[in-house]
Protein backbone atom coordinates (compact mmCIF):
# COMPACT_ATOMS: atom_id res chain seq x y z
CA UNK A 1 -71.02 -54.58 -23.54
CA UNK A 2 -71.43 -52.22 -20.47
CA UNK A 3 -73.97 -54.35 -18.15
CA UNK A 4 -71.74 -53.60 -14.89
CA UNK A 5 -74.13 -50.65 -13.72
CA UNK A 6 -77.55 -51.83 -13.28
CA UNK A 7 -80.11 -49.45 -14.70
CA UNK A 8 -82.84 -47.66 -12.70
CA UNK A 9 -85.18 -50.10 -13.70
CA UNK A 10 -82.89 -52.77 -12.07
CA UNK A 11 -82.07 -50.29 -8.98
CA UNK A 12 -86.18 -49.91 -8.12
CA UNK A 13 -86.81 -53.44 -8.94
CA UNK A 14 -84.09 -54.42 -6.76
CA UNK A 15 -85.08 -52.26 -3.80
CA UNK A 16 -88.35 -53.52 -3.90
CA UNK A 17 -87.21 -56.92 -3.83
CA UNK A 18 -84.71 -56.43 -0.85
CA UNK A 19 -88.40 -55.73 1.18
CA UNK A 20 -89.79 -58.65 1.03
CA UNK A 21 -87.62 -61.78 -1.31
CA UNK A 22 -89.89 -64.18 -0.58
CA UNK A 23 -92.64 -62.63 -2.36
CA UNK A 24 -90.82 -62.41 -5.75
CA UNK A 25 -89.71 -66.57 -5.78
CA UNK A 26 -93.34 -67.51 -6.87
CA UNK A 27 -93.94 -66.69 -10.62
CA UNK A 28 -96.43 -64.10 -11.19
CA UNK A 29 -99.55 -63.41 -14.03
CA UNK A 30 -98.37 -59.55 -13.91
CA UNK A 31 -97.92 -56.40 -12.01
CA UNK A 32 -101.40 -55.86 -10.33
CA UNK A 33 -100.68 -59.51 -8.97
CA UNK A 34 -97.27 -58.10 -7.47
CA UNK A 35 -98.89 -54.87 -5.72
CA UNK A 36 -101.23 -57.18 -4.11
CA UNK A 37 -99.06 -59.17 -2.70
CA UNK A 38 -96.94 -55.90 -1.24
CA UNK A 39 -100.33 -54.50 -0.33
CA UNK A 40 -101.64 -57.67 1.78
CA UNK A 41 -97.81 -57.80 3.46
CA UNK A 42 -99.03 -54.29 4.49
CA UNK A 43 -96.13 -52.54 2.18
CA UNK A 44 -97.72 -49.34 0.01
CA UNK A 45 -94.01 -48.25 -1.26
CA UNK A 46 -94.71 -50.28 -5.04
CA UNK A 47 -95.93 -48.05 -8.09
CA UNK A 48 -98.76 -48.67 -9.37
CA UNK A 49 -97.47 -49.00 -13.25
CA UNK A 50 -94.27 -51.53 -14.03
CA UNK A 51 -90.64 -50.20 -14.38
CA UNK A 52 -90.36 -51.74 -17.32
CA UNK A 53 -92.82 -54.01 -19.98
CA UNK A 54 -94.75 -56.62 -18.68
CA UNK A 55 -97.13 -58.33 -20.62
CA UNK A 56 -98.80 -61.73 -20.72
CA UNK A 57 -98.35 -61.81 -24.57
CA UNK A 58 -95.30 -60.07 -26.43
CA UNK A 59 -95.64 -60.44 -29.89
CA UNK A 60 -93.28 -60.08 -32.83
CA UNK A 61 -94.55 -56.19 -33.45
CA UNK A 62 -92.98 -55.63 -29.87
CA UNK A 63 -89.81 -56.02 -30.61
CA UNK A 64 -88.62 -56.58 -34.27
CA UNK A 65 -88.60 -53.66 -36.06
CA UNK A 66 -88.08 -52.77 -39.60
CA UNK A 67 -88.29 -56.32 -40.58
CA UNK A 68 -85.47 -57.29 -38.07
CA UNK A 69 -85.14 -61.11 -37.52
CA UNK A 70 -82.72 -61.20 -35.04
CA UNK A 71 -82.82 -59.07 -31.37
CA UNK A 72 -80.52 -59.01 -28.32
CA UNK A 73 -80.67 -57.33 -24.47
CA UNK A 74 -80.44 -58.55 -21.55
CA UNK A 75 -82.91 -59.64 -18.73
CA UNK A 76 -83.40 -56.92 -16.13
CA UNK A 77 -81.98 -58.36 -12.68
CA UNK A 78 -84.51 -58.73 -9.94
CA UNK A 79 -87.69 -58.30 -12.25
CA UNK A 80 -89.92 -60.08 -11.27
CA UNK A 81 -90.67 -63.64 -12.10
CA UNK A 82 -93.83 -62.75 -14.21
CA UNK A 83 -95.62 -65.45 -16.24
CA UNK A 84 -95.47 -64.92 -20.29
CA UNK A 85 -95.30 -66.30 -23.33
CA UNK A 86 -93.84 -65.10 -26.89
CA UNK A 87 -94.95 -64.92 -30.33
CA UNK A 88 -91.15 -66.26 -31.44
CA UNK A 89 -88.46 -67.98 -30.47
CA UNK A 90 -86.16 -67.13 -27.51
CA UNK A 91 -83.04 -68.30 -26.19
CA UNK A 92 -81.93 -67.76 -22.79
CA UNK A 93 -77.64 -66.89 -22.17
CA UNK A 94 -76.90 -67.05 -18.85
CA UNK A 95 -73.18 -65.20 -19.46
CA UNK A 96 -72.54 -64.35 -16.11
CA UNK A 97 -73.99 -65.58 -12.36
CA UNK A 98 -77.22 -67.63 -12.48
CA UNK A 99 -81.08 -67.19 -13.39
CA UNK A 100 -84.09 -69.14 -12.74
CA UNK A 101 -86.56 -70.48 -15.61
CA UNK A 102 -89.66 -71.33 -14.30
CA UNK A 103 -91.84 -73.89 -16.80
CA UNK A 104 -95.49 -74.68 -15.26
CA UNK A 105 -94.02 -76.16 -11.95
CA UNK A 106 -90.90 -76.36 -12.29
CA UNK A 107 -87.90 -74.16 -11.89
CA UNK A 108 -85.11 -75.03 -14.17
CA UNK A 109 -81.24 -73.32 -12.11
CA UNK A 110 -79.38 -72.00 -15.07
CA UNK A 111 -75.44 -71.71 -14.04
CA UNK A 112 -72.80 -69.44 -16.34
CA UNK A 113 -72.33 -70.51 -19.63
CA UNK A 114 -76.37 -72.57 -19.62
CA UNK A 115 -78.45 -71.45 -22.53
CA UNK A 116 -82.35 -72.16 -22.64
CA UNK A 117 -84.42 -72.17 -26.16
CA UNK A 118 -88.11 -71.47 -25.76
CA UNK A 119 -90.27 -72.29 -28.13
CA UNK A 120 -93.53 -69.62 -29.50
CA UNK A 121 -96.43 -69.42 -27.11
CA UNK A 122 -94.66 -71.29 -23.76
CA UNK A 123 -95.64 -70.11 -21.18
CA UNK A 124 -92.74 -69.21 -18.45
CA UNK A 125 -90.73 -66.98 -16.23
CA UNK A 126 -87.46 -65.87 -16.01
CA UNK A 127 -85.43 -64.24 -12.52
CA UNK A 128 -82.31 -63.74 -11.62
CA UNK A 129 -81.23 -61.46 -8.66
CA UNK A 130 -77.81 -61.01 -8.18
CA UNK A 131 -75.76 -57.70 -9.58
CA UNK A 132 -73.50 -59.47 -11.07
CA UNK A 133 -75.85 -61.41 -13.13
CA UNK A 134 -75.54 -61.01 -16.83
CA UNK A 135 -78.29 -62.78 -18.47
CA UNK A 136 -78.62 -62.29 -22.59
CA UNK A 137 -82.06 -63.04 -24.64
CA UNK A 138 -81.76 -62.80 -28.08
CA UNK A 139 -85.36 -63.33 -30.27
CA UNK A 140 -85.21 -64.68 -33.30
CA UNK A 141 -89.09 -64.05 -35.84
CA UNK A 142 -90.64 -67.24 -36.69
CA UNK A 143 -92.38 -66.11 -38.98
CA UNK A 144 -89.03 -65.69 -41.24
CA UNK A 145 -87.05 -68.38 -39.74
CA UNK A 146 -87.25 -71.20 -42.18
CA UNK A 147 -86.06 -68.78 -44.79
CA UNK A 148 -83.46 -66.28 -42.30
CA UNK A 149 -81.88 -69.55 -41.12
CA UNK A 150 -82.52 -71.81 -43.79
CA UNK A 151 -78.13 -72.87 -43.51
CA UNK A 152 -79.11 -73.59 -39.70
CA UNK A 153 -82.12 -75.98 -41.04
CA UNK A 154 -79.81 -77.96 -42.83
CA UNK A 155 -78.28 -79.55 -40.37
CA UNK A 156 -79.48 -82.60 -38.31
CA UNK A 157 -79.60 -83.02 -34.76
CA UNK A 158 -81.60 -82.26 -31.81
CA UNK A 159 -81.23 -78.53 -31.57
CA UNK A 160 -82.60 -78.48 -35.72
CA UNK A 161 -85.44 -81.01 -35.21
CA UNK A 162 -86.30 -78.80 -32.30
CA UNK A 163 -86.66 -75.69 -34.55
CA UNK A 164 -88.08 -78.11 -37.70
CA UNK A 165 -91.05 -79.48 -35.71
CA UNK A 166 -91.83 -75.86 -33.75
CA UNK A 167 -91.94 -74.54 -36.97
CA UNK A 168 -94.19 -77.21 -39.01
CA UNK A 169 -95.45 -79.68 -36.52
CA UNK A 170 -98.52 -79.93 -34.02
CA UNK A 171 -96.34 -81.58 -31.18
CA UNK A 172 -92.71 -79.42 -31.05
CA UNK A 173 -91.06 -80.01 -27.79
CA UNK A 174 -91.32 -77.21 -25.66
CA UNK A 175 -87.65 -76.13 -24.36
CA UNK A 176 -84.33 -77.17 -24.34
CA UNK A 177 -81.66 -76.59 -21.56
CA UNK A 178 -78.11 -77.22 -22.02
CA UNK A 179 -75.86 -77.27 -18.86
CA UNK A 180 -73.40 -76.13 -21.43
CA UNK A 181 -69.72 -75.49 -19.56
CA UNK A 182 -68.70 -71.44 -19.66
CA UNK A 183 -67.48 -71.08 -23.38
CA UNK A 184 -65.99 -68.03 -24.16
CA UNK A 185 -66.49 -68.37 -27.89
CA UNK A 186 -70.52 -68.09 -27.40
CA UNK A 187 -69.57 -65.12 -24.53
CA UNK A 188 -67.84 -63.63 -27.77
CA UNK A 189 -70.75 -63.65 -30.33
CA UNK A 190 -73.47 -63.24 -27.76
CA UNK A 191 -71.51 -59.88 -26.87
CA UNK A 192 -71.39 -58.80 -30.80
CA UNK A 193 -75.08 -59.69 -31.20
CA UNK A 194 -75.74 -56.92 -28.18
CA UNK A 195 -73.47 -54.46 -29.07
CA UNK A 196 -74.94 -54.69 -32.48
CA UNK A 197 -78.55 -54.50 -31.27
CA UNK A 198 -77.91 -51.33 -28.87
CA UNK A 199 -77.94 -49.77 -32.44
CA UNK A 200 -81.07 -50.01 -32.69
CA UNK A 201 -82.05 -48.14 -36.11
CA UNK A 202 -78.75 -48.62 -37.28
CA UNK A 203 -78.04 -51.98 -36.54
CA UNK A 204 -76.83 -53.75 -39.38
CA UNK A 205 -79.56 -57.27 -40.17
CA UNK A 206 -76.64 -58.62 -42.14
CA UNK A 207 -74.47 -58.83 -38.98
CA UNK A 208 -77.06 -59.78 -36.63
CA UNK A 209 -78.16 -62.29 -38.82
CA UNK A 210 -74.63 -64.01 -39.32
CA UNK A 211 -74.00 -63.33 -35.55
CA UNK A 212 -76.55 -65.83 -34.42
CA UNK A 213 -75.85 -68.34 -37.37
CA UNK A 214 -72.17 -68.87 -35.45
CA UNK A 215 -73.81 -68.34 -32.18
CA UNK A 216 -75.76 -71.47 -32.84
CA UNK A 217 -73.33 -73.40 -34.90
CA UNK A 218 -71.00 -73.44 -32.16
CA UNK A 219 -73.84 -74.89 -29.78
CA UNK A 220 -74.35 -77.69 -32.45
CA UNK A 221 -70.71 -78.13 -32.59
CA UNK A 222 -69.52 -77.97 -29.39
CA UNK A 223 -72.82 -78.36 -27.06
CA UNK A 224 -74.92 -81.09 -27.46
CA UNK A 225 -73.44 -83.24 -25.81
CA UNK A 226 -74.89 -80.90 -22.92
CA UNK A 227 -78.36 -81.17 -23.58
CA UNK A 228 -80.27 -82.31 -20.10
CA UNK A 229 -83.60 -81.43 -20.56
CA UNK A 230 -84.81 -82.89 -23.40
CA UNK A 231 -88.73 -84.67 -23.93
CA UNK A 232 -87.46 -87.45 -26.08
CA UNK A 233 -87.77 -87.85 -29.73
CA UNK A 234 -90.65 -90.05 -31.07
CA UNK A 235 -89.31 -92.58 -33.80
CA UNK A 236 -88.05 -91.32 -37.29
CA UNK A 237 -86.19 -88.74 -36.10
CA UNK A 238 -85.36 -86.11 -38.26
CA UNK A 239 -87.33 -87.98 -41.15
CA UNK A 240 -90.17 -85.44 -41.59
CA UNK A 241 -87.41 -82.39 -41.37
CA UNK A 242 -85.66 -84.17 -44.30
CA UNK A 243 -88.77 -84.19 -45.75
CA UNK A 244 -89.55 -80.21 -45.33
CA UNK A 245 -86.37 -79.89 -46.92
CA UNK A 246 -86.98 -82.07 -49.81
CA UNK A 247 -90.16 -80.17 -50.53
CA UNK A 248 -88.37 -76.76 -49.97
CA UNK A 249 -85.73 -77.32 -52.24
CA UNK A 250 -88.09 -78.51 -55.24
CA UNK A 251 -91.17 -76.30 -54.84
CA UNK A 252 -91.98 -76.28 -58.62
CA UNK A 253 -91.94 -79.51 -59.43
CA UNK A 254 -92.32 -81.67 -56.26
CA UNK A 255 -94.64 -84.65 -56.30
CA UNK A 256 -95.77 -87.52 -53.64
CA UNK A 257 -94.63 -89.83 -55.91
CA UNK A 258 -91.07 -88.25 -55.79
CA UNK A 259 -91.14 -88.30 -51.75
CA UNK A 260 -92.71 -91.69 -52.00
CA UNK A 261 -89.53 -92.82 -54.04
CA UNK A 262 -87.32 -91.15 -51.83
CA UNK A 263 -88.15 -91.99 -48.49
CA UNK A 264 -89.73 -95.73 -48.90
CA UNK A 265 -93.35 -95.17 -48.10
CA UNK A 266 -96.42 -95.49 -50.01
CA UNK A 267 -97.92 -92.03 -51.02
CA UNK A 268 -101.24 -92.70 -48.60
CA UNK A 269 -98.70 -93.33 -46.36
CA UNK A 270 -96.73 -90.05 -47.27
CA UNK A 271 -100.21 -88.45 -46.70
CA UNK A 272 -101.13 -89.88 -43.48
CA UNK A 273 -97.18 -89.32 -42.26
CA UNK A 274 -97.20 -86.01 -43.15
CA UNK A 275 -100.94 -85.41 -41.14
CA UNK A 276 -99.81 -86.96 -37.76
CA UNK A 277 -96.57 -84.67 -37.93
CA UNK A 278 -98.06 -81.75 -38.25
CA UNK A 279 -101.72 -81.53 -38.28
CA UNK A 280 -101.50 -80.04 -42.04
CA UNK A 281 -102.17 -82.29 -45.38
CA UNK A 282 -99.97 -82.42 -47.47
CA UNK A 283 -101.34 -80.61 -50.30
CA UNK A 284 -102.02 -77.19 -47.22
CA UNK A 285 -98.37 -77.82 -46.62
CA UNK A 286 -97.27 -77.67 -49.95
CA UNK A 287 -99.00 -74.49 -50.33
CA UNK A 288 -97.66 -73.21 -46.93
CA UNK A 289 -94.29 -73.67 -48.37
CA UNK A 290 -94.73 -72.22 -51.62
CA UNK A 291 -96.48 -68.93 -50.01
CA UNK A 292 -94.10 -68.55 -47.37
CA UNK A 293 -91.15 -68.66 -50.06
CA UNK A 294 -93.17 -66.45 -52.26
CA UNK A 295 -93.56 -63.74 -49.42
CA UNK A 296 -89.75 -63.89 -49.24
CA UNK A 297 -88.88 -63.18 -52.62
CA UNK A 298 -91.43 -60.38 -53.28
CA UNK A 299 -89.85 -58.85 -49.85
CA UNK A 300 -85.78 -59.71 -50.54
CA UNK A 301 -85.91 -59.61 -54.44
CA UNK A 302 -86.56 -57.75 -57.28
CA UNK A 303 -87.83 -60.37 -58.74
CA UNK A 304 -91.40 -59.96 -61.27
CA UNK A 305 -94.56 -61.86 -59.95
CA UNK A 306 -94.40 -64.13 -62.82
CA UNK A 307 -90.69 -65.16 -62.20
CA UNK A 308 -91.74 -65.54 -58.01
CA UNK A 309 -95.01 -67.73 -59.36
CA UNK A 310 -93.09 -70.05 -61.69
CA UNK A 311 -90.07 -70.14 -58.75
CA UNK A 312 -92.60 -71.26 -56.44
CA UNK A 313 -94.25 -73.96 -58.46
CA UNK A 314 -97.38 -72.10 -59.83
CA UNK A 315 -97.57 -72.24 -63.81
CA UNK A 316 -100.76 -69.92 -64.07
CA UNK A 317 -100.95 -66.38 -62.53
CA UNK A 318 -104.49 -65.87 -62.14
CA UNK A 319 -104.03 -68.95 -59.39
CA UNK A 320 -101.17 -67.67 -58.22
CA UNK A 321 -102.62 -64.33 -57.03
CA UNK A 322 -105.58 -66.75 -56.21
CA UNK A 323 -103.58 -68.36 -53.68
CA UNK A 324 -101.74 -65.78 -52.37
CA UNK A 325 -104.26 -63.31 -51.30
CA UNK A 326 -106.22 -66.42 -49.64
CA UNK A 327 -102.92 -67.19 -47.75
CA UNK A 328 -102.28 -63.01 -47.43
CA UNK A 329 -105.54 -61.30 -47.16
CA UNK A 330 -103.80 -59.18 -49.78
CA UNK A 331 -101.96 -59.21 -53.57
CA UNK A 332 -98.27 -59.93 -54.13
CA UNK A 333 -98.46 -56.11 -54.64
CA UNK A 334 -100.26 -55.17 -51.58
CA UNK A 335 -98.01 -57.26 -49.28
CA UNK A 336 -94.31 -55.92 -51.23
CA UNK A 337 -95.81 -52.34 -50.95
CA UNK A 338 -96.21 -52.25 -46.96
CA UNK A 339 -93.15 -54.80 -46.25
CA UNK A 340 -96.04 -57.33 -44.57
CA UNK A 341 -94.59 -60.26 -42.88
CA UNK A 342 -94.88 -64.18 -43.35
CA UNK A 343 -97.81 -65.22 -40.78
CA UNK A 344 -97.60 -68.70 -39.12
């Protein structure tokens, strides 16, 4: 990892900062907002165009090529705060000095060794502004996550409900910050994940992939005890991931009566459980599940449509390709043919 000469993106940003600090502490919608702010301080040296991306959206076609589910740089130092949010998931390393998060109104002081996870479509900023500062993202899809990490899913505690209920519920909690103590372990794999990235075409999925699976074990191993900002948990904890997984790991032949058994509830209340969680019934969810695991085989396996439809629960292919193009906008075909992606 060679982060100890700042780029020129860093260098201009940096330079403008150094004219006037103050004006790059409050987050910002995006660049026009930051020439204005020179302009009415009566400063004209700011281009007129970004250094580097800014957008109020970044979506999953920004940065994960070639079907990539896993991506690592760092955060250019002195940027400015601007205001953002993502069609994925991100987490926040801060490996070296310090960095700001700004979340609505307030400003969350990440230290070395703090990581941040941001859920999809959060609004937020990040800054830092020191040279030393070394400050990793790495973006994992959501649209593939459920079956790229399904090993990480397995697990239960707070970091897995997090990613269970931003995945498949209406009410996810929003970020998590752990004041985790400087680990060199997570310095280690956080370093391979970048290295590996900076490939860029050649970057091997495989190793990126089992890169952040022991980035994140470690953090459920050795860091949640450092968890400080946390929403709270609502009752039943981890009861409706267990159920995901239930339904996941017996697509063809799961019934209510078979979650009813298994968790103690009445179906209606199965139903009406499964409704508050996530604003889905449960016969869309079931059918979410199936079609997302579908999309995953056609795209991972050489598996025939009629072995995908009766692995995924369907016993009749005319509603199989029924369903799927409803769910697809497009035939088990279509979608293998152009590598399409699972939507959310």
């Amino acid at each position: 990892m060679q982060l100890e000469h700042m780029s020129k993106e860093e260098l201009l940003y940096k330079q403008l900062y150094r004219m006037e600090p103050q004006l790059w502490r409050e987050p910002v919608e995006d660049w026009a907002e930051m020439v204005r702010r020179f302009r009415r301080k009566g400063i004209g040296q700011i281009p007129e165009e970004p250094p580097s991306m800014i957008k109020n959206v970044m979506t999953e076609e920004d940065f994960f090529a070639e079907n990539r589910e896993v991506v690592c740089f760092h955060n250019l130092r002195y940027g400015p705060p601007f205001v953002h949010r993502l069609e994925f998931i991100k987490i926040i390393y801060c490996m070296r000095g310090s960095a700001d998060v700004c979340l609505r109104d307030t400003v969350y002081r990440m230290e070395e060794g703090n990581l941040c996870v941001v859920a999809p479509q959060v609004r937020h900023a990040v800054f830092s502004y020191g040279d030393s500062d070394i400050v990793i993202n790495i973006l994992m899809r959501t649209s593939s996550f459920s079956e790229t990490f399904s090993g990480i899913l397995l697990e239960q505690n707070i970091l897995t409900e997090f990613f269970w209920k931003l995945l498949y519920t209406s009410h996810s909690n929003r970020l998590l910050l752990f004041h985790s103590r400087k680990d060199r372990n997570l310095d280690l794999w956080a370093e391979r994940m970048y290295d590996e990235s900076a490939r860029g075409s050649k970057a091997s999925r495989l190793l990126m992939k089992s890169y952040m699976e022991i980035f994140l074990g470690m953090v459920m191993r050795d860091h949640l005890g450092e968890l400080q900002s946390f929403d709270g948990l609502p009752e039943g904890t981890y009861v409706f991931p267990a159920m995901i997984q239930m339904i996941r790991s017996h697509l063809k032949t799961i019934t209510l009566r078979e979650l009813s058994d298994r968790f103690g509830m009445q179906e209606n209340e199965i139903k009406r459980y499964i409704l508050e969680e996530s604003g889905y019934s449960y016969q869309y969810l079931l059918r979410d599940l199936r079609m997302r695991r579908a999309a995953w085989l056609l795209l991972n396996t050489d598996w025939s449509v009629e072995r995908i439809m009766e692995e995924t629960g369907y016993t009749n292919l005319t509603n199989f390709y029924h369903a799927f193009k409803g769910y697809f906008s497009k035939t088990p075909q279509e979608y293998h043919q152009i590598g399409g992606r699972i939507l959310i």
